[in-house]
N, C-alpha and C. Protein backbone atom coordinates (compact mmCIF):
# COMPACT_ATOMS: atom_id res chain seq x y z
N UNK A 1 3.21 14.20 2.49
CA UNK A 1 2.07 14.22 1.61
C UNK A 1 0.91 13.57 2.34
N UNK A 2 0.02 14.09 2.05
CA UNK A 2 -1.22 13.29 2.99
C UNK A 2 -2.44 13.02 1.79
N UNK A 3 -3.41 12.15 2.30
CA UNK A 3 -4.19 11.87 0.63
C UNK A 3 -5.17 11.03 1.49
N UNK A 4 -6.50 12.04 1.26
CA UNK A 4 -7.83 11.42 1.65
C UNK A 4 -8.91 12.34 0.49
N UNK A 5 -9.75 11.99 1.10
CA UNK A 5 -11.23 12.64 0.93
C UNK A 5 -11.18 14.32 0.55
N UNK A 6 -11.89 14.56 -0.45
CA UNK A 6 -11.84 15.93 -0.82
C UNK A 6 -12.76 16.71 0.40
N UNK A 7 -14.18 16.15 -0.42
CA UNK A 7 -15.37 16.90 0.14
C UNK A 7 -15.70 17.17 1.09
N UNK A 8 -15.76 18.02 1.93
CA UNK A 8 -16.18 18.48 2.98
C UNK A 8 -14.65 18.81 4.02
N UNK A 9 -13.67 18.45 3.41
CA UNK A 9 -12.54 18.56 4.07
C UNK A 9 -11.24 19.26 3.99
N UNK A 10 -11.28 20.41 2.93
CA UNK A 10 -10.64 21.31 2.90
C UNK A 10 -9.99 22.14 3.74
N UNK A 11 -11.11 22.89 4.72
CA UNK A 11 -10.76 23.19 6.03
C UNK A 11 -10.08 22.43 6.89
N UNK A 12 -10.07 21.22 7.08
CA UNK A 12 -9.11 20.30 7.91
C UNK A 12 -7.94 20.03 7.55
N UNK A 13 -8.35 20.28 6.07
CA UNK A 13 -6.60 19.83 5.54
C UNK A 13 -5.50 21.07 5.77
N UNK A 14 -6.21 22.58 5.96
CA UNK A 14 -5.84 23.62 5.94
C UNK A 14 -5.22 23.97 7.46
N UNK A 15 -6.16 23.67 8.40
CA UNK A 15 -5.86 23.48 9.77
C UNK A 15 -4.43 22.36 10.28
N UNK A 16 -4.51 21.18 9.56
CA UNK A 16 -3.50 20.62 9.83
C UNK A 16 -2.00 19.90 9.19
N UNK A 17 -2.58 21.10 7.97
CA UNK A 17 -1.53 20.75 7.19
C UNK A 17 -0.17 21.40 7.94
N UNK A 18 1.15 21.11 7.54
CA UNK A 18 2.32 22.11 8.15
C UNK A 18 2.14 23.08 6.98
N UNK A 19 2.98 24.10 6.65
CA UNK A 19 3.14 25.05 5.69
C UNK A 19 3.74 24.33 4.90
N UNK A 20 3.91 24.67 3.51
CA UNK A 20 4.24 24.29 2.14
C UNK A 20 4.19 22.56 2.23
N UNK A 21 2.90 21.74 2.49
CA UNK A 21 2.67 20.83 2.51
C UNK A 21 2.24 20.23 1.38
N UNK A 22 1.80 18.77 0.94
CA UNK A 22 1.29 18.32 -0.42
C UNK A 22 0.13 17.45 -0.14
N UNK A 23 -0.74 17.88 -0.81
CA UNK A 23 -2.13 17.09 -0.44
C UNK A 23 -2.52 16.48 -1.53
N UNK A 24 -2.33 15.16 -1.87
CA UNK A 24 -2.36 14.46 -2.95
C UNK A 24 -4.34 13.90 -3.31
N UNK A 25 -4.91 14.06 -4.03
CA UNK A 25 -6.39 14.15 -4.55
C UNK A 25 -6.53 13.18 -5.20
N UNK A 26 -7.51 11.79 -5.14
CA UNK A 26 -7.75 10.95 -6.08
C UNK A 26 -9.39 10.78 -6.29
N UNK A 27 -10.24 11.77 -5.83
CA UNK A 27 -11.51 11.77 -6.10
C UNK A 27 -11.72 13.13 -6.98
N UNK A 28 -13.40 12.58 -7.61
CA UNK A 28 -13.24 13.82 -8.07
C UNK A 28 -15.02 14.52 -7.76
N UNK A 29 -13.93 15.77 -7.21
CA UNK A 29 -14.81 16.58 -6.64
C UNK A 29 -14.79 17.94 -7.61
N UNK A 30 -15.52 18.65 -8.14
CA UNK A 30 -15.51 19.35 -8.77
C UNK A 30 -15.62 21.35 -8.35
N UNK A 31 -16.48 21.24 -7.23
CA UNK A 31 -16.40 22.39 -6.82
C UNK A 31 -16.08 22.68 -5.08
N UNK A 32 -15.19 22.25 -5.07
CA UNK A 32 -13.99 22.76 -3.64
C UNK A 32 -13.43 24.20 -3.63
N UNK A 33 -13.53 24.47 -3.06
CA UNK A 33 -12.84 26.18 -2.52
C UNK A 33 -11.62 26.05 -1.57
N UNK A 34 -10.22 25.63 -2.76
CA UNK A 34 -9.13 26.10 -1.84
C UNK A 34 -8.14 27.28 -1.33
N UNK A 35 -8.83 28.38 -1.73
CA UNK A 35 -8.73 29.49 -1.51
C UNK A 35 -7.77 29.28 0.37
N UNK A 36 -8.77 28.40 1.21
CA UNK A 36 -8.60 28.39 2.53
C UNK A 36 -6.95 27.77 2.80
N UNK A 37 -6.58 27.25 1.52
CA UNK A 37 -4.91 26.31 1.66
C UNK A 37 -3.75 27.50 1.39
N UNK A 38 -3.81 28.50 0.78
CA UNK A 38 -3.03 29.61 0.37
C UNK A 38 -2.07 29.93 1.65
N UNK A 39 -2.94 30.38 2.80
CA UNK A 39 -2.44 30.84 3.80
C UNK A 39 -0.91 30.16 4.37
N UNK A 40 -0.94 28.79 4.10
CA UNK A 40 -0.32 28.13 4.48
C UNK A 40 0.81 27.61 2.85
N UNK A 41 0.25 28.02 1.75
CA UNK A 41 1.10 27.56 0.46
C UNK A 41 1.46 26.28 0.13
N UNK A 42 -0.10 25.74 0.91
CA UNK A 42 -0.38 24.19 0.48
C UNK A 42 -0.59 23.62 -1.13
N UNK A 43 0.29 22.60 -1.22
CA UNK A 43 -0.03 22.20 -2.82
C UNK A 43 -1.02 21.18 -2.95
N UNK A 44 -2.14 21.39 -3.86
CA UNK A 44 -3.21 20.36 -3.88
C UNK A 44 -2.50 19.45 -5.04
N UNK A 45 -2.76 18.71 -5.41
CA UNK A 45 -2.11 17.53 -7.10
C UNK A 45 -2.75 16.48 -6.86
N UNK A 46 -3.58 15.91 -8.31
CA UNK A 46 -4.30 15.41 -8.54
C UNK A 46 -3.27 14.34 -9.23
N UNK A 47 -3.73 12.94 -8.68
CA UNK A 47 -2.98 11.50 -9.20
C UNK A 47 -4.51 11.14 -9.86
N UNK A 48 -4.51 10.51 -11.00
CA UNK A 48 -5.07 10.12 -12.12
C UNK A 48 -4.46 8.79 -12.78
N UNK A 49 -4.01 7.68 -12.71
CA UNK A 49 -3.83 6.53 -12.92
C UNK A 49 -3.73 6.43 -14.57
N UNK A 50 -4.23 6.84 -15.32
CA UNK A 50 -4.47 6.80 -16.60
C UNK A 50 -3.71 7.87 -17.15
N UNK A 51 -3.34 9.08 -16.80
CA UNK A 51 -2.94 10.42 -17.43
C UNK A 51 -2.00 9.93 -18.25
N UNK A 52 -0.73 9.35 -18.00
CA UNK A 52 -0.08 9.15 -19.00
C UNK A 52 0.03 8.24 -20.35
N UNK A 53 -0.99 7.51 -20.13
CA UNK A 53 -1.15 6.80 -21.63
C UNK A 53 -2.60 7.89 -22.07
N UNK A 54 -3.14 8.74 -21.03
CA UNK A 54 -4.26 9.16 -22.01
C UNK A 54 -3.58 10.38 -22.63
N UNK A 55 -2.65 10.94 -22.19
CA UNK A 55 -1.87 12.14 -23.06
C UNK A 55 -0.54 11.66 -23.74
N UNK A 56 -0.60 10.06 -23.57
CA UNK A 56 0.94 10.25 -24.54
C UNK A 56 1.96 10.64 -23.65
N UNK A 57 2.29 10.98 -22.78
CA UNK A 57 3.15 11.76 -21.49
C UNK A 57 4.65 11.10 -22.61
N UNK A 58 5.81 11.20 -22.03
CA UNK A 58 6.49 11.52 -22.38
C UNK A 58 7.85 10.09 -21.64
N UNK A 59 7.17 10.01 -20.72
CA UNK A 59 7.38 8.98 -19.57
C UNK A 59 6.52 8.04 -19.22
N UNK A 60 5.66 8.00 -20.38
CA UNK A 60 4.49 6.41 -20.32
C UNK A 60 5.13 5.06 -19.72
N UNK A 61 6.05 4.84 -20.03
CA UNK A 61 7.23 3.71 -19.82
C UNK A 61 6.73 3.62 -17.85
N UNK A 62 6.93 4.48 -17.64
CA UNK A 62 7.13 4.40 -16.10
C UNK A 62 5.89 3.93 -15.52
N UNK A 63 4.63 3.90 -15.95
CA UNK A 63 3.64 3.50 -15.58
C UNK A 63 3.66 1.57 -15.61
N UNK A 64 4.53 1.23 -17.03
CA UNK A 64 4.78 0.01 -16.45
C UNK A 64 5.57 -0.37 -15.28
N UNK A 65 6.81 0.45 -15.24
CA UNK A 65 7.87 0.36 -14.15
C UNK A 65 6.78 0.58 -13.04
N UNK A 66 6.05 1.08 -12.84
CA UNK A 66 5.56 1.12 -11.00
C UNK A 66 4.75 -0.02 -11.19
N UNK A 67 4.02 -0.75 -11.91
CA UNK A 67 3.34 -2.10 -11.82
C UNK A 67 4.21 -3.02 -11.67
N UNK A 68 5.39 -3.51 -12.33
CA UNK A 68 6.31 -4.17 -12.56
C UNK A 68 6.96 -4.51 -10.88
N UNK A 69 7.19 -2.86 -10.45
CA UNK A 69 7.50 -2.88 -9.42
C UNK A 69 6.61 -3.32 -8.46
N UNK A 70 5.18 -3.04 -8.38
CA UNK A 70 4.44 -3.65 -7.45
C UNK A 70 4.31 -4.99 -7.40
N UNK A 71 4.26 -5.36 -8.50
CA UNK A 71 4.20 -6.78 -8.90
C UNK A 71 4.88 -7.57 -8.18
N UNK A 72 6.51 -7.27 -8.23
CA UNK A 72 7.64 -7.66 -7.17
C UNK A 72 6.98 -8.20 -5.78
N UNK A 73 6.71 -6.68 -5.34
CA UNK A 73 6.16 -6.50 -3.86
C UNK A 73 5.46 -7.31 -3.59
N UNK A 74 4.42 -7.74 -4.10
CA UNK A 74 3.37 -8.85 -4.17
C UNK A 74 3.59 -10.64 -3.87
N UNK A 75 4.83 -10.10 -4.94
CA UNK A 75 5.25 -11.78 -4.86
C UNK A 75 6.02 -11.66 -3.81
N UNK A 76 6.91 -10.90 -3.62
CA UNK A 76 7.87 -11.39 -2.42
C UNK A 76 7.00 -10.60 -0.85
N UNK A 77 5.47 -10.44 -0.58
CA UNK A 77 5.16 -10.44 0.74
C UNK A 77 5.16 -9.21 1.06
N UNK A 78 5.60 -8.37 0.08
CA UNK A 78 6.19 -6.92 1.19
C UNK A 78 4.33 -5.99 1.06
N UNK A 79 3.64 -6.58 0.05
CA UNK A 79 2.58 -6.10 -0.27
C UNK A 79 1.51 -6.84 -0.58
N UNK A 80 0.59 -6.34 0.78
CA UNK A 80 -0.61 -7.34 0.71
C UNK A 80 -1.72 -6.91 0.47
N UNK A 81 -2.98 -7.09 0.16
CA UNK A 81 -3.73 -7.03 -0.29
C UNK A 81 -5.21 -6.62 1.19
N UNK A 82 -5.61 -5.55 0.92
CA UNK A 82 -6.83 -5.61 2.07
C UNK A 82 -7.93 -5.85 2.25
N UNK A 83 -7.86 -7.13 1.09
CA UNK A 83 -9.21 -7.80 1.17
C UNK A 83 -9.55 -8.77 1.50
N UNK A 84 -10.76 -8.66 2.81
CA UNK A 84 -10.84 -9.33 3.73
C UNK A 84 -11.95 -10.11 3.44
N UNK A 85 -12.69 -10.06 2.12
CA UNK A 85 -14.32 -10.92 2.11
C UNK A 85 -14.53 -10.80 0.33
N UNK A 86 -14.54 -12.25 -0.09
CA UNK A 86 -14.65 -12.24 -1.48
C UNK A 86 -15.95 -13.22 -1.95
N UNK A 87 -17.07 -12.53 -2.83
CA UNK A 87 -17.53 -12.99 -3.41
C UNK A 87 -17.61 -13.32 -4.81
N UNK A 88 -17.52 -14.58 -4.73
CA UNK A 88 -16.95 -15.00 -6.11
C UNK A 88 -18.45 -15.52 -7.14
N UNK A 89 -17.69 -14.49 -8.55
CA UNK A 89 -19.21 -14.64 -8.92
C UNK A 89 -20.27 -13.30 -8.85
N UNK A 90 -20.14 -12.66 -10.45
CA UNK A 90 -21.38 -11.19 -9.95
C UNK A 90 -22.03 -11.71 -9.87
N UNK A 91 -23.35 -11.75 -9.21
CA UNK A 91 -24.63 -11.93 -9.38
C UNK A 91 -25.57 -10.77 -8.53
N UNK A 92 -26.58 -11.41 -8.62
CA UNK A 92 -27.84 -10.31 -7.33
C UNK A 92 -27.55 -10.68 -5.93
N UNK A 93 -27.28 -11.68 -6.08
CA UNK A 93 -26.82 -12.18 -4.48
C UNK A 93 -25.63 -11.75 -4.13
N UNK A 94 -24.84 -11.69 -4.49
CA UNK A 94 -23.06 -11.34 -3.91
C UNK A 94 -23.48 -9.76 -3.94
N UNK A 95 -24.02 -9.03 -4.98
CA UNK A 95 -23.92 -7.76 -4.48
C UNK A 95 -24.61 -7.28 -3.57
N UNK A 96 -26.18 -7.65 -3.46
CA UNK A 96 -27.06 -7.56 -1.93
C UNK A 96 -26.17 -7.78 -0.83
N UNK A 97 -24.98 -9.46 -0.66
CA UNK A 97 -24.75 -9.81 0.85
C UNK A 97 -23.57 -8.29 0.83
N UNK A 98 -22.61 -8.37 -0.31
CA UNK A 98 -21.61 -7.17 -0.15
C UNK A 98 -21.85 -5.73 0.14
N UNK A 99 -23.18 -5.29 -0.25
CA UNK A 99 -23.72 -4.17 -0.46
C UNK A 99 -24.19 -3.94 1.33
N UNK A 100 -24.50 -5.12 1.73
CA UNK A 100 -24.98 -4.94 3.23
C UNK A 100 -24.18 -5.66 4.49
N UNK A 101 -22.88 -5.75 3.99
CA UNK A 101 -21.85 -5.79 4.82
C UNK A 101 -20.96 -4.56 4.80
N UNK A 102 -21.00 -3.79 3.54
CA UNK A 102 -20.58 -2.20 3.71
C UNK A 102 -21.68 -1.32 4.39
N UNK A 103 -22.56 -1.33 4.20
CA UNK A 103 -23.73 -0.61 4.71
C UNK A 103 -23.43 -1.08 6.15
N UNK A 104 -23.26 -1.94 7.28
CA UNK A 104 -23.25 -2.38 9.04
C UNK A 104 -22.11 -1.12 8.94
N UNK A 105 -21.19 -0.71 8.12
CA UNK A 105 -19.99 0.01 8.87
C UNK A 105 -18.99 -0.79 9.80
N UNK A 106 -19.09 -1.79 10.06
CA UNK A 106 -18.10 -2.18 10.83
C UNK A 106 -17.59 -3.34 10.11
N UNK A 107 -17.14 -3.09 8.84
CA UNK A 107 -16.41 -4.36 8.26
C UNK A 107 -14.67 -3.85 8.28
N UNK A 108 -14.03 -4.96 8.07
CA UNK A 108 -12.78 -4.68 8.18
C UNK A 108 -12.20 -4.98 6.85
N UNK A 109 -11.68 -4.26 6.23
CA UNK A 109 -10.59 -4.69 4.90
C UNK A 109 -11.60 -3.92 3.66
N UNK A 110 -11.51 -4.38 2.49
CA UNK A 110 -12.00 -4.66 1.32
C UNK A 110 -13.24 -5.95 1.08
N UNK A 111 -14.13 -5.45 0.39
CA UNK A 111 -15.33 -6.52 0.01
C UNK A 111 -15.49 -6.57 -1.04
N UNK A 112 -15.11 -7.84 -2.03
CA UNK A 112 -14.32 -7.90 -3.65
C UNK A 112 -15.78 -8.44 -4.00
N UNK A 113 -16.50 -8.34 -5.10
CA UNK A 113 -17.58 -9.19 -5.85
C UNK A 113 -16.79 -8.94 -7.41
N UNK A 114 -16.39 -10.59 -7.63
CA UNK A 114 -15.75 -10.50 -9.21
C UNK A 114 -15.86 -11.92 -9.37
N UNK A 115 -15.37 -12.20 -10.77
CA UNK A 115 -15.18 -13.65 -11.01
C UNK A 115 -14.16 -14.37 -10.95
């Protein structure tokens, strides 16, 4: 399964996908043409975080089970976190310095502004 960027990248995903591959979607892009994935009988599927408590799903339960489970991960190390620069505190200032440490492009990790 591979899982990036929609827009502008269809064609790449088509080029390097193997045949009957899964290209997992978490943005939302609205008018993509995958017409170009057929050739190959690539599956596009859209992950949505919310779907199952917003339809009631049938298997809502499990949405706690994968937090529960991450949760684990967390505590015992196996799962860390990639944030590398935290401003603590919204204000005008934390989002200007954050806003222009994403803007250089060369930051490393995650840049958190919360309380």
């Amino acid at each position: 399964m591979f899982s990036a960027w929609s827009k502008g990248n269809i064609g790449l995903y088509a080029k390097v996908m193997r045949p009957f591959g899964r290209i997992a979607a978490i943005d939302d892009e609205w008018h993509l043409d995958w017409y170009v994935l057929k050739d190959k009988a690539l599956s596009w599927e859209w992950e949505f975080m919310f779907a199952r408590s917003k339809h009631h799903a049938a298997d809502m339960v499990r949405q706690h089970d994968i937090l529960e489970q991450i949760a684990h991960m967390i505590d015992a190390g196996d799962l860390v976190s990639t944030v590398t620069t935290r401003f603590e505190g919204i204000d005008a200032a934390h989002l200007r310095r954050a806003h222009a440490l994403v803007e250089t492009g060369h930051g490393i990790g995650k840049v958190v502004v919360g309380c």
